[in-house]
N, C-alpha and C. Protein backbone atom coordinates (compact mmCIF):
# COMPACT_ATOMS: atom_id res chain seq x y z
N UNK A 1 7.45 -10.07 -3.48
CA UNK A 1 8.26 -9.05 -2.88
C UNK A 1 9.69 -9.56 -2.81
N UNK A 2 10.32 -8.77 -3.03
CA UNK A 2 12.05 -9.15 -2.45
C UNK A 2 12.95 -7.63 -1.85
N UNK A 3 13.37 -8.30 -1.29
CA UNK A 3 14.29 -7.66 -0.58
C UNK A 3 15.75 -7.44 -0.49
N UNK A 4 16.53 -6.74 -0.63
CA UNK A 4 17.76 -6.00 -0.81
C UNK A 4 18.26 -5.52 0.18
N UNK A 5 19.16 -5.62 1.21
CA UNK A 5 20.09 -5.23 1.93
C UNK A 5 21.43 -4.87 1.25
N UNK A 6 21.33 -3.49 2.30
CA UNK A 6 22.21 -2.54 1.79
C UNK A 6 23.18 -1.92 3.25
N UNK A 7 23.36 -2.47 4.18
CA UNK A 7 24.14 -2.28 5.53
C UNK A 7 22.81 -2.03 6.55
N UNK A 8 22.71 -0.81 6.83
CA UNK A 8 21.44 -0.51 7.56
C UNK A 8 20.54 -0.50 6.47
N UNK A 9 20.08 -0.28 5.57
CA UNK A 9 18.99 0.26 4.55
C UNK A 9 18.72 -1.11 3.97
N UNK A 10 17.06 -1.39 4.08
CA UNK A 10 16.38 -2.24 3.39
C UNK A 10 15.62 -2.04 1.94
N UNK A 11 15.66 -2.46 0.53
CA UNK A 11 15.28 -2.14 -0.42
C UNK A 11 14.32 -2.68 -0.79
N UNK A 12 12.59 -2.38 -0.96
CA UNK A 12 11.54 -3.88 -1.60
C UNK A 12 11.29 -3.44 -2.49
N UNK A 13 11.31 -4.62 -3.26
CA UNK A 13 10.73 -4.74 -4.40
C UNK A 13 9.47 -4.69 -4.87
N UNK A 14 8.44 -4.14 -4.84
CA UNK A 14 6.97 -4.96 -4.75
C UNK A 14 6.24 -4.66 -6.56
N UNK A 15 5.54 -5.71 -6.27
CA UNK A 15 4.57 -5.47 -7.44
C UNK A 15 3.58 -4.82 -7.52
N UNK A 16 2.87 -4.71 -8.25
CA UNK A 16 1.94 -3.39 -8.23
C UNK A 16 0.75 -3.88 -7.05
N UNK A 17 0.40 -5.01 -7.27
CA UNK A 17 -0.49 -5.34 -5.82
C UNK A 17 0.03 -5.66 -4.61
N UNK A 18 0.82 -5.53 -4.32
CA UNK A 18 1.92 -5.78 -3.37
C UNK A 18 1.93 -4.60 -3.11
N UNK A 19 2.29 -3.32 -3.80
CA UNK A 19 2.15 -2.18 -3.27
C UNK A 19 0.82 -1.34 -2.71
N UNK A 20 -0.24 -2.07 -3.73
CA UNK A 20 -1.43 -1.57 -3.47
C UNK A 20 -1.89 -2.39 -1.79
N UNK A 21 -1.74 -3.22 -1.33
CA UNK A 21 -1.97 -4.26 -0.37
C UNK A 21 -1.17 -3.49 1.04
N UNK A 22 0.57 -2.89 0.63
CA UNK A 22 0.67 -1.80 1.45
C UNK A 22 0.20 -0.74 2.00
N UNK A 23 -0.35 -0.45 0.80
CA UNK A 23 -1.00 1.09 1.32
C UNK A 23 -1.99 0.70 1.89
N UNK A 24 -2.55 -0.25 1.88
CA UNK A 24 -3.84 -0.64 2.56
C UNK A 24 -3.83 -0.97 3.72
N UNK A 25 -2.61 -1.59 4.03
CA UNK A 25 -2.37 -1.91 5.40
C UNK A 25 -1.52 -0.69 6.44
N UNK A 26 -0.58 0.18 5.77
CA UNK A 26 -0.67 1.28 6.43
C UNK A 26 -1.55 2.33 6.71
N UNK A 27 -2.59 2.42 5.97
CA UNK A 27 -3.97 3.11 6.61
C UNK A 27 -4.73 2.31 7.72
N UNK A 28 -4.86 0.67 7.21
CA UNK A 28 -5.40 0.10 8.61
C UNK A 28 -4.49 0.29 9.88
N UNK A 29 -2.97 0.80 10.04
CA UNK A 29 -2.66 0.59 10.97
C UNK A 29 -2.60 1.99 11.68
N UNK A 30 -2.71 2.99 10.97
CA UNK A 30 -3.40 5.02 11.63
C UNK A 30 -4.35 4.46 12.47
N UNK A 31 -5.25 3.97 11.62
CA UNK A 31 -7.00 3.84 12.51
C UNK A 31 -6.85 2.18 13.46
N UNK A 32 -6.05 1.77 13.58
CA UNK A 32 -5.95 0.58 14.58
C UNK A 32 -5.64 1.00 16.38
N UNK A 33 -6.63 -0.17 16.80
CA UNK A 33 -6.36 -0.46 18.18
C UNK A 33 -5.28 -0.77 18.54
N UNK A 34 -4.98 -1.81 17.92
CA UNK A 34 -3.63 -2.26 18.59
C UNK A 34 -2.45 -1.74 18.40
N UNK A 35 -2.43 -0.66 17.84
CA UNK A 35 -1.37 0.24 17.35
C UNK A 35 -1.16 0.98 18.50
N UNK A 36 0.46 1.19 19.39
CA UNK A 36 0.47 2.29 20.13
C UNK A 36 0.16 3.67 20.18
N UNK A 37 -0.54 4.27 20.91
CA UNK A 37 -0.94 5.61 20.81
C UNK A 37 -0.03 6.79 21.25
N UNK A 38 0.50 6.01 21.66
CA UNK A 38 1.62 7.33 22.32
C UNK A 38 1.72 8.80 21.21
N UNK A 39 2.26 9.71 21.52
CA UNK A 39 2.95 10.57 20.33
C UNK A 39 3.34 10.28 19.30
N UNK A 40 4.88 9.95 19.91
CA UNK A 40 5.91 9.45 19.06
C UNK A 40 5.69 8.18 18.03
N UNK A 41 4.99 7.45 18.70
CA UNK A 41 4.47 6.32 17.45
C UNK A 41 3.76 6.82 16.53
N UNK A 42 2.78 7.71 16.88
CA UNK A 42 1.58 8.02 16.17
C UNK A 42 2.36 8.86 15.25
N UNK A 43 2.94 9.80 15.13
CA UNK A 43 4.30 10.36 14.25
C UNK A 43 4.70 10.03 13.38
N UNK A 44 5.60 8.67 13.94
CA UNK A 44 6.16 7.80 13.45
C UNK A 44 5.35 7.34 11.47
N UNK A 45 4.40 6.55 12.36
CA UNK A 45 3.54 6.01 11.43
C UNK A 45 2.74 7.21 10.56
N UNK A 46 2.20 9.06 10.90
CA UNK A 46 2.11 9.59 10.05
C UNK A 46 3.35 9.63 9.21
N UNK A 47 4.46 9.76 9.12
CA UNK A 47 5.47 10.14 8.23
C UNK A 47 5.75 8.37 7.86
N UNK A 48 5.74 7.60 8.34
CA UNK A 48 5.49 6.52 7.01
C UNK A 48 4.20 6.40 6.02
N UNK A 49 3.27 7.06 6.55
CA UNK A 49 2.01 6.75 5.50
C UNK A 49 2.23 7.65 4.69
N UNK A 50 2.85 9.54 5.54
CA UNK A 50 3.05 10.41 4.25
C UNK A 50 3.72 9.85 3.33
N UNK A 51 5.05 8.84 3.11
CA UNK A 51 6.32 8.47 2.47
C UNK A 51 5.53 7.67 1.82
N UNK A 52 4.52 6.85 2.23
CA UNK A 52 3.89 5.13 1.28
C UNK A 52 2.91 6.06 0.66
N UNK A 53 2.56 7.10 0.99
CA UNK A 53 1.29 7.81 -0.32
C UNK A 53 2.24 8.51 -1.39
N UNK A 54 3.17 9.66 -1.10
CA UNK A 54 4.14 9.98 -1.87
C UNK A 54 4.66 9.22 -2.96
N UNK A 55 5.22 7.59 -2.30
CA UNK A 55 5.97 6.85 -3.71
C UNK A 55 4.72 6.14 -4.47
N UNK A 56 3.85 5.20 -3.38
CA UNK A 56 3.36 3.92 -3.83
C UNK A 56 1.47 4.14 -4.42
N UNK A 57 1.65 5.81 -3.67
CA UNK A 57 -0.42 5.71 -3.97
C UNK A 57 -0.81 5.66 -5.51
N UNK A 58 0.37 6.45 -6.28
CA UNK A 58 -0.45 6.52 -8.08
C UNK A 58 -0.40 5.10 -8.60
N UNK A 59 0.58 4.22 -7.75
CA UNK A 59 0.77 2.69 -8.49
C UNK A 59 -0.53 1.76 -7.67
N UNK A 60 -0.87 2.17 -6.58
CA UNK A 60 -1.79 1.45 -6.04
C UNK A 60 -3.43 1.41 -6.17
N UNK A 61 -3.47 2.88 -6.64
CA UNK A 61 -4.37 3.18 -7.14
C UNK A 61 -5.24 3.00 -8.66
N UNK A 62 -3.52 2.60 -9.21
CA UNK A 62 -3.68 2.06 -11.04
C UNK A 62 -4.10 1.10 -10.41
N UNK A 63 -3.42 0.21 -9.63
CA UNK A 63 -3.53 -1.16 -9.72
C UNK A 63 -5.50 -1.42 -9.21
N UNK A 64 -5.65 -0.99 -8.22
CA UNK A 64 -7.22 -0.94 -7.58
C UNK A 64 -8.35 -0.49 -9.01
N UNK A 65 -7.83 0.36 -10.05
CA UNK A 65 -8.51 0.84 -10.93
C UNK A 65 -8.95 -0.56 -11.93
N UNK A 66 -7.51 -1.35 -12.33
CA UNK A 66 -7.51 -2.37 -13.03
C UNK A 66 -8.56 -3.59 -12.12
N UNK A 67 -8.40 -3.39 -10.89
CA UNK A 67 -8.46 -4.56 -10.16
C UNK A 67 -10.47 -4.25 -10.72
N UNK A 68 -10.90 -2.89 -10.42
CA UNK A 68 -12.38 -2.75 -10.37
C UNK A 68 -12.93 -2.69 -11.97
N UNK A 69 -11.82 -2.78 -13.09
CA UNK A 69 -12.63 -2.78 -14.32
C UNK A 69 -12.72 -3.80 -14.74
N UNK A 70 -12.09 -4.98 -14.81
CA UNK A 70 -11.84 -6.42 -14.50
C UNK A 70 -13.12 -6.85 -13.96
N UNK A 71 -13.80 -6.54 -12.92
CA UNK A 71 -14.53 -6.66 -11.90
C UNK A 71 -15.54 -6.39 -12.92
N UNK A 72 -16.01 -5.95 -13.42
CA UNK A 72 -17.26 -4.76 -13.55
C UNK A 72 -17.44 -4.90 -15.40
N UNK A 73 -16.29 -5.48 -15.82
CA UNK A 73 -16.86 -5.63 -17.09
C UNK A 73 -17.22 -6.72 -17.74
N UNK A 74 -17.96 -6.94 -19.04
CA UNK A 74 -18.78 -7.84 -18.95
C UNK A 74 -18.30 -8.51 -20.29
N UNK A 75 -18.34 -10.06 -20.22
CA UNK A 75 -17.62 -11.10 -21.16
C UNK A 75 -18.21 -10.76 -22.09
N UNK A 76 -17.83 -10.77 -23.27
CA UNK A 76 -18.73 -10.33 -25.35
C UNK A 76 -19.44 -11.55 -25.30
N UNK A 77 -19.48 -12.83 -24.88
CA UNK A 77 -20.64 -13.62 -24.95
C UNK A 77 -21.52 -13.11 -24.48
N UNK A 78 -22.09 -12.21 -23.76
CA UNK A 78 -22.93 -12.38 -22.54
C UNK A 78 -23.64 -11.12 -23.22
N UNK A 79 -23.06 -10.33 -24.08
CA UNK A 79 -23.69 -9.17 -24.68
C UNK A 79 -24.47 -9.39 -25.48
């Protein structure tokens, strides 16, 4: 990951599992305990997960696709 400052505005860089690893962790943090419940947080964090599914879900989802065919397919020796 890297990062870019721009006055107030932060820019990341991420890689495709880096992004996929995001999205994963902004869904664990909707359904988390330790996450404030209030309204306004809970808000908050829907309109960042809407924004992290919007840019990062079709790249995270390639990446999870690669990650499970990798997984699942089988070496030409072994055939």
């Amino acid at each position: 990951m890297k990062v870019t400052h721009y006055n107030d505005e932060h820019l990341l860089r991420l890689s495709s599992e880096e992004a996929a690893l995001f999205v994963d962790v902004c869904h664990a943090a909707i359904f988390s305990d330790f996450m404030p419940q209030d309204p306004e947080t809970q808000n908050r964090l829907m309109l960042l997960l809407g924004q992290v599914q919007i840019g990062l879900l079709p790249t995270a989802q390639q990446h999870w696709e690669q990650q499970h065919q990798s997984a699942t397919s089988t070496p030409a020796s072994l055939t």
